[in-house]
PDB file of N, CA and C in Angstrom:
ATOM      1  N   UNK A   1      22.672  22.747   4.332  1.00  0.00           N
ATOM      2  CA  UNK A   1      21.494  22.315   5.053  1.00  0.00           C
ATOM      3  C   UNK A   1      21.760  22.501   6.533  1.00  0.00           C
ATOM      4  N   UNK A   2      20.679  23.274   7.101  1.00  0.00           N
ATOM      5  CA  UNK A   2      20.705  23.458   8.586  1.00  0.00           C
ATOM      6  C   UNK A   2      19.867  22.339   9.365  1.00  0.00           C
ATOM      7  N   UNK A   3      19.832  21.826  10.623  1.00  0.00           N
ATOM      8  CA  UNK A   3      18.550  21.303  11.121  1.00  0.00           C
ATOM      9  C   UNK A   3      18.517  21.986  12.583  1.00  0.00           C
ATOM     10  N   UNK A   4      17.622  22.272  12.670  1.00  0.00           N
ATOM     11  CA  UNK A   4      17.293  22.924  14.547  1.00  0.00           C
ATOM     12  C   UNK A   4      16.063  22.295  15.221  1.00  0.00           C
ATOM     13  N   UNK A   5      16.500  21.736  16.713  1.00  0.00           N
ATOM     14  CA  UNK A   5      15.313  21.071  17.367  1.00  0.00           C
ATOM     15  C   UNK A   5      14.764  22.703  18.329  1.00  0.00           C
ATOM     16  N   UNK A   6      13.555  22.100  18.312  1.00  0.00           N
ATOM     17  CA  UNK A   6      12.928  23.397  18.647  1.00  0.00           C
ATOM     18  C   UNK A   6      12.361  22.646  20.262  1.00  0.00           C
ATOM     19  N   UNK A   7      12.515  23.440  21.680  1.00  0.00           N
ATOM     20  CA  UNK A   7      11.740  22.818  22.605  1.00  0.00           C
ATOM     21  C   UNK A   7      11.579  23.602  23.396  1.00  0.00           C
ATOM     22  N   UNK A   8      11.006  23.275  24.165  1.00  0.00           N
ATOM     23  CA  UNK A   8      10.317  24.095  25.470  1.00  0.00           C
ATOM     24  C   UNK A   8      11.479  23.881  27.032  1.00  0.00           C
ATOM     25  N   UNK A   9      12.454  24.859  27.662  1.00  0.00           N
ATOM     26  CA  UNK A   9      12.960  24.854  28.497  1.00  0.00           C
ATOM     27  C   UNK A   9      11.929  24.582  30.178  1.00  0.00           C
ATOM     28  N   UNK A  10      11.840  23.776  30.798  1.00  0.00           N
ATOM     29  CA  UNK A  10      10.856  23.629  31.710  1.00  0.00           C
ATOM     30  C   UNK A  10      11.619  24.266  32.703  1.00  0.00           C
ATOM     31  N   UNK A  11      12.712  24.334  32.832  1.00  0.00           N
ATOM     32  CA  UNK A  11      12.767  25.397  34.328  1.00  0.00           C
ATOM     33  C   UNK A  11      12.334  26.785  33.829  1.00  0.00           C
ATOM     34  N   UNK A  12      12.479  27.646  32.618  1.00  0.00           N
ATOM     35  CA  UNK A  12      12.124  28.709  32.520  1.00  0.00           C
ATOM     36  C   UNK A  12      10.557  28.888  31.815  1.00  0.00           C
ATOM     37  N   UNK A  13      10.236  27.908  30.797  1.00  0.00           N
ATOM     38  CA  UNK A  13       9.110  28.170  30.338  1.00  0.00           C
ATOM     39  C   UNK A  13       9.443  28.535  28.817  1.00  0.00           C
ATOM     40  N   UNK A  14      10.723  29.009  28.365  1.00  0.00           N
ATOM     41  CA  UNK A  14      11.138  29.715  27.350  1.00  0.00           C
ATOM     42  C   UNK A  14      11.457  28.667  26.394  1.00  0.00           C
ATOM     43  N   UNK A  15      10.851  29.174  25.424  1.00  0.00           N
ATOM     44  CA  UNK A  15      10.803  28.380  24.013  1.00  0.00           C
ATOM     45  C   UNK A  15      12.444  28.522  23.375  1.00  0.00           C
ATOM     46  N   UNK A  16      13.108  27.524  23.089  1.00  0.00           N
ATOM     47  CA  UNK A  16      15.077  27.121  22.513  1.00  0.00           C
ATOM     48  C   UNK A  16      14.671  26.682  20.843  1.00  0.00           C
ATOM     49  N   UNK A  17      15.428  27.374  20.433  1.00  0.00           N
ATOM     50  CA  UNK A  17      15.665  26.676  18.581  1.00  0.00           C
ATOM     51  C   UNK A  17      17.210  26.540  18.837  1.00  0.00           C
ATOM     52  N   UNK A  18      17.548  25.304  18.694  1.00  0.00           N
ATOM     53  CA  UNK A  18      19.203  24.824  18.864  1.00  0.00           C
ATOM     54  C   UNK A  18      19.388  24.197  17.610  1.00  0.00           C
ATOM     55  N   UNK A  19      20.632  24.611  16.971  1.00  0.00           N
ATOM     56  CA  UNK A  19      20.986  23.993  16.034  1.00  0.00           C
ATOM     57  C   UNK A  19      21.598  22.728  16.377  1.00  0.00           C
ATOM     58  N   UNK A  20      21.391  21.966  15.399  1.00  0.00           N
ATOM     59  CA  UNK A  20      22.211  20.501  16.072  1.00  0.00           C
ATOM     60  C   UNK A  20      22.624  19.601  14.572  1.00  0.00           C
ATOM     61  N   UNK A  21      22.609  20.281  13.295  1.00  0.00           N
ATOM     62  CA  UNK A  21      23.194  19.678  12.118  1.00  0.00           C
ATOM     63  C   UNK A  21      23.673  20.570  11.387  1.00  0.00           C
ATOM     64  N   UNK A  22      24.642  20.814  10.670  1.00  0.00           N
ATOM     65  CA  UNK A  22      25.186  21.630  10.018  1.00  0.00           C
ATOM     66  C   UNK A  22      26.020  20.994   9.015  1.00  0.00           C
ATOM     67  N   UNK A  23      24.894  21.098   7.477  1.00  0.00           N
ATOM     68  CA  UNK A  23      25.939  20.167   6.701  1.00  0.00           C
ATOM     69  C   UNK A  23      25.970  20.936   5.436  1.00  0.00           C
ATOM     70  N   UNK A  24      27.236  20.662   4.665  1.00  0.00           N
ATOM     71  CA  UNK A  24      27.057  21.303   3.368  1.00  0.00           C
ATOM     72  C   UNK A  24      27.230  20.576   2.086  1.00  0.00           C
ATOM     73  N   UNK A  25      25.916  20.384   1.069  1.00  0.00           N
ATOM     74  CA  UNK A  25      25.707  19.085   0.018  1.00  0.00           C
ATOM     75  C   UNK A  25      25.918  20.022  -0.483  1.00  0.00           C
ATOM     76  N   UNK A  26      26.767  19.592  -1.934  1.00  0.00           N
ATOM     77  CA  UNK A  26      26.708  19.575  -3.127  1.00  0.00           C
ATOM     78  C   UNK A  26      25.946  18.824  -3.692  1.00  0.00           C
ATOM     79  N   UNK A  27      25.090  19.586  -4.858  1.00  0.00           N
ATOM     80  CA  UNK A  27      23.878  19.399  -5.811  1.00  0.00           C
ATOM     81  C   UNK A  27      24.595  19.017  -7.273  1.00  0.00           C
ATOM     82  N   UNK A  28      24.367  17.799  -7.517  1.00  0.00           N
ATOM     83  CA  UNK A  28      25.036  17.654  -8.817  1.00  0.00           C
ATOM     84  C   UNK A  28      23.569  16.969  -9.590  1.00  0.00           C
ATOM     85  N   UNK A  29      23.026  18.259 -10.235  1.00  0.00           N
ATOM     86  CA  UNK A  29      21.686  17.865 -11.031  1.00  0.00           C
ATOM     87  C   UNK A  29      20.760  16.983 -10.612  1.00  0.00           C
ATOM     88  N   UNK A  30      19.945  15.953 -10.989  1.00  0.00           N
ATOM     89  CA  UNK A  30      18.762  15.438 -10.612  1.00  0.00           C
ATOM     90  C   UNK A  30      19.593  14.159  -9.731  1.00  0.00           C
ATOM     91  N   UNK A  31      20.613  13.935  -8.947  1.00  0.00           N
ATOM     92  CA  UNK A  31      20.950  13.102  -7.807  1.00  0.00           C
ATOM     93  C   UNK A  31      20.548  13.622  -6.508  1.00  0.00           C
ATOM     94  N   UNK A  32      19.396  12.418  -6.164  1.00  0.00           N
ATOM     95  CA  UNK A  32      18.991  12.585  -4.754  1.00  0.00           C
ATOM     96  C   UNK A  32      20.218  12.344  -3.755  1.00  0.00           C
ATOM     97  N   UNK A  33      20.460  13.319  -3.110  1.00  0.00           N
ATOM     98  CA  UNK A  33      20.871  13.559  -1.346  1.00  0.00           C
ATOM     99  C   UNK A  33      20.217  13.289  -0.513  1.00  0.00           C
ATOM    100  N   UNK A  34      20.359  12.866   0.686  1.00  0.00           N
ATOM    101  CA  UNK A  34      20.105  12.078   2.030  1.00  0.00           C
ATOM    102  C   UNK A  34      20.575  13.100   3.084  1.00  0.00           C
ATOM    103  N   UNK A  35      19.913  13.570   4.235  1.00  0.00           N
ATOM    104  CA  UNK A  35      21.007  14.288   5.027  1.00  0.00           C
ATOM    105  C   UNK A  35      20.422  14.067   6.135  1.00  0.00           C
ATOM    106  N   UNK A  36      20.556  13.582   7.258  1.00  0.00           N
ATOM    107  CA  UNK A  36      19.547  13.338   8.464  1.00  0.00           C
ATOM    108  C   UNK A  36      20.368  14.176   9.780  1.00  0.00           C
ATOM    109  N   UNK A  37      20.363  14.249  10.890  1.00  0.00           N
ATOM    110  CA  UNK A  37      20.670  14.863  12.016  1.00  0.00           C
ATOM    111  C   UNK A  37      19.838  14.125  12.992  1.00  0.00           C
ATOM    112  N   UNK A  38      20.511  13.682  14.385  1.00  0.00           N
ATOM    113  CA  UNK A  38      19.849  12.955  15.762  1.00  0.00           C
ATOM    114  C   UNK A  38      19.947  14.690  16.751  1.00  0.00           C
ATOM    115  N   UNK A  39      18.760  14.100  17.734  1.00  0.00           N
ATOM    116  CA  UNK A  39      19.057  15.287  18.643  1.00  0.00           C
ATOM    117  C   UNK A  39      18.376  14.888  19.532  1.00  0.00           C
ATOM    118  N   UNK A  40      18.747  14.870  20.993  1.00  0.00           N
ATOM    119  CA  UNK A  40      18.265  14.563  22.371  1.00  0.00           C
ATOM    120  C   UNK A  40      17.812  15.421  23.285  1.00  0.00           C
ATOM    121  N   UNK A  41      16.215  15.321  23.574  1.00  0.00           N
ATOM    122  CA  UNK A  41      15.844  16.240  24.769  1.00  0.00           C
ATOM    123  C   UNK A  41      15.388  15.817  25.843  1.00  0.00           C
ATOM    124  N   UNK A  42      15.795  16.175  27.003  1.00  0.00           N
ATOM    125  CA  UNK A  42      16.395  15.388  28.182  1.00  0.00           C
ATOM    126  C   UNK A  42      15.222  16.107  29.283  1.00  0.00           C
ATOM    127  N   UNK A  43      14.204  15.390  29.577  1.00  0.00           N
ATOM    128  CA  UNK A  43      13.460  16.225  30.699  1.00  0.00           C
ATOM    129  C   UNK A  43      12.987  15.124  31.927  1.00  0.00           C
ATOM    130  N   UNK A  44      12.937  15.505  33.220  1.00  0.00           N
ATOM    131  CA  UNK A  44      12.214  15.257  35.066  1.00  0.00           C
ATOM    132  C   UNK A  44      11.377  15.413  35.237  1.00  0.00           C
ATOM    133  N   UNK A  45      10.247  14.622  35.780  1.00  0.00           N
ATOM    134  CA  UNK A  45       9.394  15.749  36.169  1.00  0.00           C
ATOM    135  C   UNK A  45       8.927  14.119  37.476  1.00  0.00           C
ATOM    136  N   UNK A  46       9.513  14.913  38.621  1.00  0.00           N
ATOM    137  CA  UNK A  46       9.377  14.314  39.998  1.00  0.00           C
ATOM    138  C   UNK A  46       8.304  14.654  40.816  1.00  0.00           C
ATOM    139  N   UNK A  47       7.084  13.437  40.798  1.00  0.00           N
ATOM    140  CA  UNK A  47       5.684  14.398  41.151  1.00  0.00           C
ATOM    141  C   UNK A  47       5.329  13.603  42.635  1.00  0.00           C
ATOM    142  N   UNK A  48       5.673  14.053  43.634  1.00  0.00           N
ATOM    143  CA  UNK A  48       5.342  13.262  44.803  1.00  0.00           C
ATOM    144  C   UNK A  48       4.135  13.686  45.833  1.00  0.00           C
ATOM    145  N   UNK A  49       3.341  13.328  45.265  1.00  0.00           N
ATOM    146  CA  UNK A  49       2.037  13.755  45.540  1.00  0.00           C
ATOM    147  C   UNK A  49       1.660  13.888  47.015  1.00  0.00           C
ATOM    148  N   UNK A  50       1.909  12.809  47.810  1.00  0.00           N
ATOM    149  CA  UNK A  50       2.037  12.709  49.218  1.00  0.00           C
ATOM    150  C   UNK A  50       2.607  14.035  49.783  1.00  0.00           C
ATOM    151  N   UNK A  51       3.508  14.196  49.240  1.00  0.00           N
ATOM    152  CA  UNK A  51       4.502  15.074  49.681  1.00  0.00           C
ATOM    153  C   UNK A  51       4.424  16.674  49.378  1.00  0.00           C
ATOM    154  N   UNK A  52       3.697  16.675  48.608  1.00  0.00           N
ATOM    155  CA  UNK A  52       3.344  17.737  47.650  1.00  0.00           C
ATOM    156  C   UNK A  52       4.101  18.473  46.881  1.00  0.00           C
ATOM    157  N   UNK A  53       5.052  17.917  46.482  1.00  0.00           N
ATOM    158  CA  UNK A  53       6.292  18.183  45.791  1.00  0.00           C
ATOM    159  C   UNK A  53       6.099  17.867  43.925  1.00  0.00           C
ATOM    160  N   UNK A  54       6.614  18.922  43.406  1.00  0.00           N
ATOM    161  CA  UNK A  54       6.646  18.603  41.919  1.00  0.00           C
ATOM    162  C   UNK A  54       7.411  19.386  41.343  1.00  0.00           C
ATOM    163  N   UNK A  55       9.048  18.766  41.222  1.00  0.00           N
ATOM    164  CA  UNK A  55       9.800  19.370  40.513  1.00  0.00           C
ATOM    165  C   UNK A  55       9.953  18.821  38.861  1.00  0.00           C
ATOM    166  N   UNK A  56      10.022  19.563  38.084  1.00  0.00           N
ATOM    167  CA  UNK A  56      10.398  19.349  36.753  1.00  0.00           C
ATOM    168  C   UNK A  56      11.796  20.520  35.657  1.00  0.00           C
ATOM    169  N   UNK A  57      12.074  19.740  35.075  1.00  0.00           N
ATOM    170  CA  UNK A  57      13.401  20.885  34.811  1.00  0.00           C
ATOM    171  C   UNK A  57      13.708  19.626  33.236  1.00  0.00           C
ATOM    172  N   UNK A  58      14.813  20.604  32.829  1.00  0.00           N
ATOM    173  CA  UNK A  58      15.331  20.171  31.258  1.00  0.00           C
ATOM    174  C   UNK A  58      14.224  20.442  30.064  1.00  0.00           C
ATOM    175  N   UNK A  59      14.358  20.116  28.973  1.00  0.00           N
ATOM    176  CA  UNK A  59      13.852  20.514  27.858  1.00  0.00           C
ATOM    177  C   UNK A  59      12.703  19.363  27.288  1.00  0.00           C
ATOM    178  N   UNK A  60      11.735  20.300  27.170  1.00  0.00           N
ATOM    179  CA  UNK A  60      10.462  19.503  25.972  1.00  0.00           C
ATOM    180  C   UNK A  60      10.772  19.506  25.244  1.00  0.00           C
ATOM    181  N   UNK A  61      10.804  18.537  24.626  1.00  0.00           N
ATOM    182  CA  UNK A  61      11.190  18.435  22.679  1.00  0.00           C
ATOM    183  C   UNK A  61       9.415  18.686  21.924  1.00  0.00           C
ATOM    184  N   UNK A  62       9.554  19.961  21.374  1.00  0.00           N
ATOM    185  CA  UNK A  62       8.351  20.334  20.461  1.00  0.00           C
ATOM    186  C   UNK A  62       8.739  19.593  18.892  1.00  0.00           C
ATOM    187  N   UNK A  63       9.371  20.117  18.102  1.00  0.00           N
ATOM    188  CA  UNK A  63       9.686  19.921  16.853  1.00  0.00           C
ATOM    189  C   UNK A  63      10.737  20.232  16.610  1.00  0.00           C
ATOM    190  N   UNK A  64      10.996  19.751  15.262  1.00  0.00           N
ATOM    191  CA  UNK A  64      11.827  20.397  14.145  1.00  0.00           C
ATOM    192  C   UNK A  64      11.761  21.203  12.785  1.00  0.00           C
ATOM    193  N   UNK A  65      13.004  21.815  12.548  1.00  0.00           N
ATOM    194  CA  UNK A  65      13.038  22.785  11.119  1.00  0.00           C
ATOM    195  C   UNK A  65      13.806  22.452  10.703  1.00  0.00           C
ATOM    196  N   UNK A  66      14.368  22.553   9.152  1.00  0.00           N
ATOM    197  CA  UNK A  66      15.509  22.126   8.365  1.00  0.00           C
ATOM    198  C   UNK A  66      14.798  23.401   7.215  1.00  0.00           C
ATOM    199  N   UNK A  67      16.654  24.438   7.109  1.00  0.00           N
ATOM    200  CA  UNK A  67      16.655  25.271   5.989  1.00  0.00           C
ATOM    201  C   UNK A  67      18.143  24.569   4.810  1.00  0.00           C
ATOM    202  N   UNK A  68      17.463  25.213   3.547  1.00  0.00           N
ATOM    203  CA  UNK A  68      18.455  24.863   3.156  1.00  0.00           C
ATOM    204  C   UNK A  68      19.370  26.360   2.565  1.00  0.00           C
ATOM    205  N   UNK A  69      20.278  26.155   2.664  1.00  0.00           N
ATOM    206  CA  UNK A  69      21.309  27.633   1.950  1.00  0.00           C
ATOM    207  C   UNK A  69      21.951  27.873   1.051  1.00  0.00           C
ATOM    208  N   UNK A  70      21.622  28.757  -0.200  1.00  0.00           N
ATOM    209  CA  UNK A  70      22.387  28.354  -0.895  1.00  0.00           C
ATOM    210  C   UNK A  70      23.542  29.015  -1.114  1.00  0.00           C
ATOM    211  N   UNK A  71      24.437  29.144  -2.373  1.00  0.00           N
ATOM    212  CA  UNK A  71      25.771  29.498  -2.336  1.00  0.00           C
ATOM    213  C   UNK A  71      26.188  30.986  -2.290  1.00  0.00           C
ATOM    214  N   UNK A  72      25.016  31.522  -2.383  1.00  0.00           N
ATOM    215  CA  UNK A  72      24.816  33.445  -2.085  1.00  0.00           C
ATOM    216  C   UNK A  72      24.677  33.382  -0.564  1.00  0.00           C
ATOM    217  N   UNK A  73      24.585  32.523  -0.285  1.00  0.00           N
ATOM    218  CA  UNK A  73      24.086  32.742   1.637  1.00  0.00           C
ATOM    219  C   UNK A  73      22.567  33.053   1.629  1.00  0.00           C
ATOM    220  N   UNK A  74      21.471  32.546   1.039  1.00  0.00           N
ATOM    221  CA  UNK A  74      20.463  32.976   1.179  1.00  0.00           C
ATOM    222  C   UNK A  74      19.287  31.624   1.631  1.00  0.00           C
ATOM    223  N   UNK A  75      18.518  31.749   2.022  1.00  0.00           N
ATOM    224  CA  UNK A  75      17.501  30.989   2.296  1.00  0.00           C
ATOM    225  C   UNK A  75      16.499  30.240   1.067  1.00  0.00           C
ATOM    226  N   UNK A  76      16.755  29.287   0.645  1.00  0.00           N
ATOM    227  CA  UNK A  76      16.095  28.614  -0.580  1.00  0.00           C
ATOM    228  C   UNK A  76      14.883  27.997  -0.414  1.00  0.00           C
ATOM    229  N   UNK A  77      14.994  27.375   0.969  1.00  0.00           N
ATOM    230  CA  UNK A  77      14.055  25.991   0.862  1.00  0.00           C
ATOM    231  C   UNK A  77      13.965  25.833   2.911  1.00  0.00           C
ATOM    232  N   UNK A  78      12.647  25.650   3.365  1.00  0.00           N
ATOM    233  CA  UNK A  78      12.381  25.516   5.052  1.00  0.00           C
ATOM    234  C   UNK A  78      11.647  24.649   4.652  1.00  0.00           C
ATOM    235  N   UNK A  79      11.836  23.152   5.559  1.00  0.00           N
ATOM    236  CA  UNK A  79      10.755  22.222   5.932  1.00  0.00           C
ATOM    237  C   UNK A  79      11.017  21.872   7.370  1.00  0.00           C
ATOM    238  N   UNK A  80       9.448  21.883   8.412  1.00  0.00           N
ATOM    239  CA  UNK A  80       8.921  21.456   9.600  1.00  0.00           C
ATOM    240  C   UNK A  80       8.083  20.628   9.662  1.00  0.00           C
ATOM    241  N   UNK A  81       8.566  20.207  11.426  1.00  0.00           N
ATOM    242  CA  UNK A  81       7.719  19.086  11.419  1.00  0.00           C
ATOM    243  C   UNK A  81       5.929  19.870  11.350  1.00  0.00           C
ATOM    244  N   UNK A  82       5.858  20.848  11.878  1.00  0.00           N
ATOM    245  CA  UNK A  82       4.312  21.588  11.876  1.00  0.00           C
ATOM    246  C   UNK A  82       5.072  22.936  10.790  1.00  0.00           C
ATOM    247  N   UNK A  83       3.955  23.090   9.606  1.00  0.00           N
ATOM    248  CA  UNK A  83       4.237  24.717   8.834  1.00  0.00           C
ATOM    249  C   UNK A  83       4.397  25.537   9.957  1.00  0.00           C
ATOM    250  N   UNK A  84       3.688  25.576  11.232  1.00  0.00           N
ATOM    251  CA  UNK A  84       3.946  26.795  11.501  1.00  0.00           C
ATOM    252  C   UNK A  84       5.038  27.193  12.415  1.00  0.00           C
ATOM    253  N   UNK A  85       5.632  26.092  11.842  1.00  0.00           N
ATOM    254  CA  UNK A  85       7.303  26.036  12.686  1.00  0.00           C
ATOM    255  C   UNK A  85       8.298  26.694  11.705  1.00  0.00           C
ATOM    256  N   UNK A  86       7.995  26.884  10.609  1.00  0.00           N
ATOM    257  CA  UNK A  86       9.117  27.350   9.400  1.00  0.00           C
ATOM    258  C   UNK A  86       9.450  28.881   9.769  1.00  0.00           C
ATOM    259  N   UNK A  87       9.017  29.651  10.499  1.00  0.00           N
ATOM    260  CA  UNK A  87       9.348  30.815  10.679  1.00  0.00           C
ATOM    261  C   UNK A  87      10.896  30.622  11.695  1.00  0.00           C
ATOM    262  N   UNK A  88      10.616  29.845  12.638  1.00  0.00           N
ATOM    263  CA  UNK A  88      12.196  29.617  13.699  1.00  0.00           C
ATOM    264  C   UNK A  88      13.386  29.368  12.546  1.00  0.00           C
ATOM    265  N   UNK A  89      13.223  28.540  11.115  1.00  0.00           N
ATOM    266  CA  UNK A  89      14.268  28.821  10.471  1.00  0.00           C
ATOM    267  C   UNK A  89      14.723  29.772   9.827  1.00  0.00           C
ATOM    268  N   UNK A  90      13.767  30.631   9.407  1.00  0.00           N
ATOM    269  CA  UNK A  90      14.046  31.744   8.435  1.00  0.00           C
ATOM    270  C   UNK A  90      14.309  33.106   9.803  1.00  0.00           C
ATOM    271  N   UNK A  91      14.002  32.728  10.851  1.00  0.00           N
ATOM    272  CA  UNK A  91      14.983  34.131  11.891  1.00  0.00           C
ATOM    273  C   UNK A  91      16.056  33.936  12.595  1.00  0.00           C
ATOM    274  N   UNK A  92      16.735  32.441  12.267  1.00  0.00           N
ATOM    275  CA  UNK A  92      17.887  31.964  12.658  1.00  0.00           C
ATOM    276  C   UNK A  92      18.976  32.755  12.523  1.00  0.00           C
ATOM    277  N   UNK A  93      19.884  33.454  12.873  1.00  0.00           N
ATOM    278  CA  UNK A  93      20.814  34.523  11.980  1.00  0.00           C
ATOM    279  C   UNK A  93      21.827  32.959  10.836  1.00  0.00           C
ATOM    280  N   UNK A  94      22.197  33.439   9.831  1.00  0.00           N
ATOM    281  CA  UNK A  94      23.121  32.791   9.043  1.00  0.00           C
ATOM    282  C   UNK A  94      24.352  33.148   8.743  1.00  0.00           C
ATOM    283  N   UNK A  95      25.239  32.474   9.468  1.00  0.00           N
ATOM    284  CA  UNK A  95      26.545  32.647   9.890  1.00  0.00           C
ATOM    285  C   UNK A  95      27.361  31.904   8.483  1.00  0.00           C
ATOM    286  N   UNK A  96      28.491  32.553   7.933  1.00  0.00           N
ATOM    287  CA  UNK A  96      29.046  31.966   6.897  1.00  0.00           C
ATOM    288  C   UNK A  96      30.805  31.623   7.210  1.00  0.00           C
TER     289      UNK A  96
END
């Protein structure tokens, strides 16, 4: 199981898929697994109106994806927080 937070870089504008869980369950028949991942996105945005100043910088947190992999190295299973986020997991490269 992979998980990647997906966000918006505000100094560049450029959309980040960062991995930030990397776990590997064993499936032993109809026993439910649990697998969660935390992830922190850290953003400024200093608006001094008087002044006419408005800096902002660090990352928007948009969403998340979680793939799962199985023992061929292949892509089984993508869930997001929005469907149309499941594509950032399936072009992730998969490193073994």
């Amino acid at each position: 199981m992979q998980a990647f937070r997906l966000s918006r870089n505000l100094d560049t504008n450029g959309f980040e898929v960062m991995l930030v869980g990397d776990f590997k369950v064993t499936y032993g028949g109809h026993i439910p697994t649990t697998v969660g991942a935390t992830c922190k996105a850290i953003n400024t945005d200093l608006n001094l109106v008087g002044l006419g100043i408005r800096e902002r910088g660090g990352d928007k947190y948009v969403g998340w994806t979680w793939r799962a992999i199985d023992g061929q190295g292949k892509i089984c299973a993508v869930v997001s927080s929005q469907s149309a986020f499941d594509h950032f997991a399936k072009e992730q490269p998969i490193e073994k």
